[in-house]
N, C-alpha and C. Protein backbone atom coordinates (compact mmCIF):
# COMPACT_ATOMS: atom_id res chain seq x y z
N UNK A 1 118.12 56.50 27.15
CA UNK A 1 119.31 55.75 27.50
C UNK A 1 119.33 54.48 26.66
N UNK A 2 120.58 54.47 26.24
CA UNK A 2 120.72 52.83 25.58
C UNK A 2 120.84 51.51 25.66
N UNK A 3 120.17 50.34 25.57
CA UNK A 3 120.43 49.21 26.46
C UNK A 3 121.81 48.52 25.39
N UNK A 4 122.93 48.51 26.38
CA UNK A 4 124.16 48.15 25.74
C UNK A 4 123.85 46.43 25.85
N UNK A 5 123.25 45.80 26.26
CA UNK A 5 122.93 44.26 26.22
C UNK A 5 122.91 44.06 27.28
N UNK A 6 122.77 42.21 26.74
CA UNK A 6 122.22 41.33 27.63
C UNK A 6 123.94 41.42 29.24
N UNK A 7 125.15 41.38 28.59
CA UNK A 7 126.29 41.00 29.54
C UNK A 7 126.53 42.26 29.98
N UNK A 8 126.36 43.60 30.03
CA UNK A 8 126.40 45.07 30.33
C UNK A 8 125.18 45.04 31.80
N UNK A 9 126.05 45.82 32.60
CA UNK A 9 125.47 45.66 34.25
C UNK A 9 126.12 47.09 34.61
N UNK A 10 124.78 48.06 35.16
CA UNK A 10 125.44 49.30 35.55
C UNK A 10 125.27 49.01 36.80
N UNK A 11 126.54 49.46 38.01
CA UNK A 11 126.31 49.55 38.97
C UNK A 11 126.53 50.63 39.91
N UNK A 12 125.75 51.44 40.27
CA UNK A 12 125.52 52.78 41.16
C UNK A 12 126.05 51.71 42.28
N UNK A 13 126.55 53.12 43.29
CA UNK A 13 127.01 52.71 43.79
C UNK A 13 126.91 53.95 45.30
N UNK A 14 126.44 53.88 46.67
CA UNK A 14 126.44 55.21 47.73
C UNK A 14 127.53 54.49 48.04
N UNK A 15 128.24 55.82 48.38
CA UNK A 15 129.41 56.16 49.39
C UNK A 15 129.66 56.39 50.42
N UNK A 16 129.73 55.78 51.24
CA UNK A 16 129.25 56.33 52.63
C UNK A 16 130.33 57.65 53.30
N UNK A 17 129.54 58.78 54.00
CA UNK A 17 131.17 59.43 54.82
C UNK A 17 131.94 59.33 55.70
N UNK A 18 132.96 59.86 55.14
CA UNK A 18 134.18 59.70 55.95
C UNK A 18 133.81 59.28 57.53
N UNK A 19 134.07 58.55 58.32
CA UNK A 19 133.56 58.20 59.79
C UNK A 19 132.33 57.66 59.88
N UNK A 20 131.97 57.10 58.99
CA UNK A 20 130.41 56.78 58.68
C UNK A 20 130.39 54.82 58.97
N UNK A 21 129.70 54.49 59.88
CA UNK A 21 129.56 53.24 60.55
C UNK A 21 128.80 52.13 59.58
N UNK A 22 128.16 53.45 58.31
CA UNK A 22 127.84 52.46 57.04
C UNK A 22 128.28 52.00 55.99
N UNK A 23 127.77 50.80 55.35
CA UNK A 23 128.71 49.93 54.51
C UNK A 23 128.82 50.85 53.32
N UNK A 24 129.45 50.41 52.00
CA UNK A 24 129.42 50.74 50.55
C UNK A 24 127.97 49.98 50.63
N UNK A 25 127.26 50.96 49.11
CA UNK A 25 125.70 50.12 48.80
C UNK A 25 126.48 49.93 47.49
N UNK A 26 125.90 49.12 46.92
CA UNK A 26 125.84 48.47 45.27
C UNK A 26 124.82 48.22 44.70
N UNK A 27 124.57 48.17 43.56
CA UNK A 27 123.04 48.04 43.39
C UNK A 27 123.25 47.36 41.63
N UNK A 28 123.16 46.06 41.71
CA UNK A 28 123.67 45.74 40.10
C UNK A 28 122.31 45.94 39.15
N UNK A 29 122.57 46.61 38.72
CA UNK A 29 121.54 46.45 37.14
C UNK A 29 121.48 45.97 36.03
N UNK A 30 120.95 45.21 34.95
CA UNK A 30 121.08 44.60 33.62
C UNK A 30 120.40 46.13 33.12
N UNK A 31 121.58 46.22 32.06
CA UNK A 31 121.25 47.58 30.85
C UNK A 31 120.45 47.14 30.67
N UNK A 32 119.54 46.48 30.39
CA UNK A 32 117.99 46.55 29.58
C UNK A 32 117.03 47.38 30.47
N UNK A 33 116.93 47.01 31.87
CA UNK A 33 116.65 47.22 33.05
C UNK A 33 116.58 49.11 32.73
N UNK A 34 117.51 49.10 33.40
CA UNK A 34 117.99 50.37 33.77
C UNK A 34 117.69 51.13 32.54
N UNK A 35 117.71 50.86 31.12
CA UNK A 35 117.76 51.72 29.59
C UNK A 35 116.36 51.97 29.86
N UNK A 36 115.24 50.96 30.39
CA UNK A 36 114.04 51.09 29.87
C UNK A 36 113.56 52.25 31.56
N UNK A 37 113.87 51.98 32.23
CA UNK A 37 113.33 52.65 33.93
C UNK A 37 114.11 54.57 33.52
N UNK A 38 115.34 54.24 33.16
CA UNK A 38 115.67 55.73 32.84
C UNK A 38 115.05 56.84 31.73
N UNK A 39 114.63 55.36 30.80
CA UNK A 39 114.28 56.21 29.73
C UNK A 39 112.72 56.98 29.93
N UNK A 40 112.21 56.13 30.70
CA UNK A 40 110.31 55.84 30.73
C UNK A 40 110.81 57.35 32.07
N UNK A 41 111.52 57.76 32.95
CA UNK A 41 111.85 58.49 33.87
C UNK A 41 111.71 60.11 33.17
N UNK A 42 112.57 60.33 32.44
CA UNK A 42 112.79 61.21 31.39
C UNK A 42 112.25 62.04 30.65
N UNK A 43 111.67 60.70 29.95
CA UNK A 43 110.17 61.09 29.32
C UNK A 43 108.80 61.49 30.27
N UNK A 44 108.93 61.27 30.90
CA UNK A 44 108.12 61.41 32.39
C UNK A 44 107.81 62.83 32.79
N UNK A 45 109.35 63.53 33.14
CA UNK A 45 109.64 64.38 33.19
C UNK A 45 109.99 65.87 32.27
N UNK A 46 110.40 65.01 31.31
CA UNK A 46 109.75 66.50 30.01
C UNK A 46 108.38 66.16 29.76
N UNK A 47 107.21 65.69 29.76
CA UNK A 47 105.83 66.34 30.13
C UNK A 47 105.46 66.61 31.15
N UNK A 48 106.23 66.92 31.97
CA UNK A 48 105.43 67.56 33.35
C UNK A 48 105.19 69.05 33.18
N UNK A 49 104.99 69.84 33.67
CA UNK A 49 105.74 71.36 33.72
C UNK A 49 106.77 71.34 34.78
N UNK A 50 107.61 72.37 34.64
CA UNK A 50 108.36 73.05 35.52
C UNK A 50 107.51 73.74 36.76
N UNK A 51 108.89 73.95 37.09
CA UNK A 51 108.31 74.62 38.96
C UNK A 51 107.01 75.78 38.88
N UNK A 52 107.56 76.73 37.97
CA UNK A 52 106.92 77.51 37.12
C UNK A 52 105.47 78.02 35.56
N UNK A 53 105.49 76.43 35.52
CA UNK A 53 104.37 76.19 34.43
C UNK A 53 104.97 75.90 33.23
N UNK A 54 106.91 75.85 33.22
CA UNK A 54 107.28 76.58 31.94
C UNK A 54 107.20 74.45 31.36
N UNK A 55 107.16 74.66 29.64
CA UNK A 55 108.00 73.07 29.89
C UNK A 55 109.33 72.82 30.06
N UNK A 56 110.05 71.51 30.33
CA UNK A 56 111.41 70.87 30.57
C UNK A 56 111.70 71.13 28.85
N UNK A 57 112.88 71.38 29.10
CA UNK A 57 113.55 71.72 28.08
C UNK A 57 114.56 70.01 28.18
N UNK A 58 114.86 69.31 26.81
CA UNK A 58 115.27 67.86 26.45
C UNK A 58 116.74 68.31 27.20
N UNK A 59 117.62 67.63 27.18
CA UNK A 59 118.95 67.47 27.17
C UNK A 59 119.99 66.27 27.77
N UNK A 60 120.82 66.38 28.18
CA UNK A 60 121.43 64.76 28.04
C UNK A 60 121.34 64.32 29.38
N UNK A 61 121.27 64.85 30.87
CA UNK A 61 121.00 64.31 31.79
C UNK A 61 120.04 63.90 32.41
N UNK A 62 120.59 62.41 32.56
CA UNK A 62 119.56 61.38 33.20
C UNK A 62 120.04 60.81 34.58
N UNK A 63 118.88 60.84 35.21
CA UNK A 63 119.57 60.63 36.78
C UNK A 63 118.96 58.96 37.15
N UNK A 64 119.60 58.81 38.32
CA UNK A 64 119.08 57.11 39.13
C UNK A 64 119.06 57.53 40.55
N UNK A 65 118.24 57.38 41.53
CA UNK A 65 118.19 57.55 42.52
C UNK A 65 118.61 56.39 43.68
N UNK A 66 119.41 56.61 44.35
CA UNK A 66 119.63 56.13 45.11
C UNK A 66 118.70 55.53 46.92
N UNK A 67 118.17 54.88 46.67
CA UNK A 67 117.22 54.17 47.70
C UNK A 67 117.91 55.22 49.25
N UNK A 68 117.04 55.75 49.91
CA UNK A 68 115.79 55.27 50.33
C UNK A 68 115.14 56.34 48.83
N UNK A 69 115.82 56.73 47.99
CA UNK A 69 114.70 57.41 47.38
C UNK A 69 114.54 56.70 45.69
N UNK A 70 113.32 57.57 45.18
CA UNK A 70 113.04 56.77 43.62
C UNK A 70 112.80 57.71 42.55
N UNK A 71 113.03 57.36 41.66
CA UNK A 71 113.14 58.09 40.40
C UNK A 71 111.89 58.59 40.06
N UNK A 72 111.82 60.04 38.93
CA UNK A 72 110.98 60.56 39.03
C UNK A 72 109.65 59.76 38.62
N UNK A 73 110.11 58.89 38.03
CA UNK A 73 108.76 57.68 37.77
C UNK A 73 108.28 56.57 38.76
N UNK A 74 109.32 57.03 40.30
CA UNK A 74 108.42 56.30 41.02
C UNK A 74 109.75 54.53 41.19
N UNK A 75 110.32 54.78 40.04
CA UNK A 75 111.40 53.89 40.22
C UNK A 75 112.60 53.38 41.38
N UNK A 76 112.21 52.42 42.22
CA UNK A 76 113.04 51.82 43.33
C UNK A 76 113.75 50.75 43.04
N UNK A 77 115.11 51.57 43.07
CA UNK A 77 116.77 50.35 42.38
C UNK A 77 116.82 49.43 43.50
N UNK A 78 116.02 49.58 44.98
CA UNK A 78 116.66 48.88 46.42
C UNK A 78 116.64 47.48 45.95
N UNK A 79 115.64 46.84 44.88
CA UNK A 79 115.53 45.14 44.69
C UNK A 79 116.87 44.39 43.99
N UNK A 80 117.87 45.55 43.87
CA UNK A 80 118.92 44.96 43.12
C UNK A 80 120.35 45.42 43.91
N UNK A 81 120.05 46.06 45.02
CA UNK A 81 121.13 45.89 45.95
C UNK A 81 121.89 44.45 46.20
N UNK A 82 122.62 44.89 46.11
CA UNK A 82 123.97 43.78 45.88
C UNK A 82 123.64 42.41 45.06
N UNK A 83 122.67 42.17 44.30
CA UNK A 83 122.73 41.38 43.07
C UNK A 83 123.86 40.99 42.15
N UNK A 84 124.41 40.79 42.89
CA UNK A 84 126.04 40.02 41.98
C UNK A 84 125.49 38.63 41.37
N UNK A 85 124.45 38.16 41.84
CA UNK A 85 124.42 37.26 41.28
C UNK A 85 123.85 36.77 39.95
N UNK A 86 123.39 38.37 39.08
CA UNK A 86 122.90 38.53 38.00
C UNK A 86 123.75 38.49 37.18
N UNK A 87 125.38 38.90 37.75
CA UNK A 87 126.12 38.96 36.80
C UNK A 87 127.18 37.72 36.92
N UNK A 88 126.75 37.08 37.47
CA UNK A 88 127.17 35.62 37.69
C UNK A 88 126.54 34.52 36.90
N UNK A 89 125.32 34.71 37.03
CA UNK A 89 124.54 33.94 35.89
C UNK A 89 125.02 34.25 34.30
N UNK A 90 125.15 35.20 33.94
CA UNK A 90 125.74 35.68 32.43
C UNK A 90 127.41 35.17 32.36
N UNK A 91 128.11 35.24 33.65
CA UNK A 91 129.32 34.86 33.91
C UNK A 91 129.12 32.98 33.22
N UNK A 92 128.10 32.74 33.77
CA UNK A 92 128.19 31.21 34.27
C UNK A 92 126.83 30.89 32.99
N UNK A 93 126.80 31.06 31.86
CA UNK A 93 125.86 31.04 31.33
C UNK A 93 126.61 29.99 29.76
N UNK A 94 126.56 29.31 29.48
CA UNK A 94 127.00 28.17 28.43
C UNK A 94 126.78 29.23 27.05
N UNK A 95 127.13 29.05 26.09
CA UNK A 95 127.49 29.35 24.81
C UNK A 95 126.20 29.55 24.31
N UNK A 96 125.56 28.37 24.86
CA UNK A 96 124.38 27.48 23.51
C UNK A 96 123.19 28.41 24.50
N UNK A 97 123.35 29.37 25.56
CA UNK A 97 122.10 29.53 25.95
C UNK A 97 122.34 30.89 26.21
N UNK A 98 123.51 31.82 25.98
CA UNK A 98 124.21 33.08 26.74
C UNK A 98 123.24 33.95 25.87
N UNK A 99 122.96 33.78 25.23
CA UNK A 99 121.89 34.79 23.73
C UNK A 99 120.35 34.78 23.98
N UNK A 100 120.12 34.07 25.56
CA UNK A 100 118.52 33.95 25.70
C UNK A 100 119.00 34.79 26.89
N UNK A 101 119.77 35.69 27.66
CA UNK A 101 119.89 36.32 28.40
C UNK A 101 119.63 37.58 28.20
């Protein structure tokens, strides 16, 4: 996965169902973040074997797990549930300093 920069923020997002007494989740991420946890995931997972012994065959899907669960590397997004304020800081970040972000 590619880290699109420092001002790029992916945010997954659970849905709760229909009649469901729970909120929307959000979970903000900085692309660097997320490029390096998906990628290290991936790679993880094409050296494992398959169910079967066989190996993972490469291809373009990459997943993020949604808390309570974690990525195949063990990766837990829950520390960035509703972190808006990461993308507030880059919001709120001066000229002379937006490039150390």
């Amino acid at each position: 996965m590619k880290n699109v920069g420092p001002t790029f923020f992916w945010v997954p997002g659970g849905i709760p169902l229909a009649g469901s007494e729970r909120p929307f989740e959000y979970y903000i991420i900085p692309s660097e973040t997320m490029a390096k946890n998906v990628s290290e995931a991936h790679e993880l997972w094409l050296s494992t074997p398959g169910k079967q012994g066989q190996a993972h065959k490469d291809n373009t899907v990459r997943t993020v797990h949604l808390p309570p669960y974690k990525s195949f590397s063990g990766w837990d997004i829950s520390i960035y549930r509703d972190r808006w304020d990461l993308i507030e800081e880059v919001l709120n970040a001066t000229p002379s300093n937006a490039g150390e972000m």
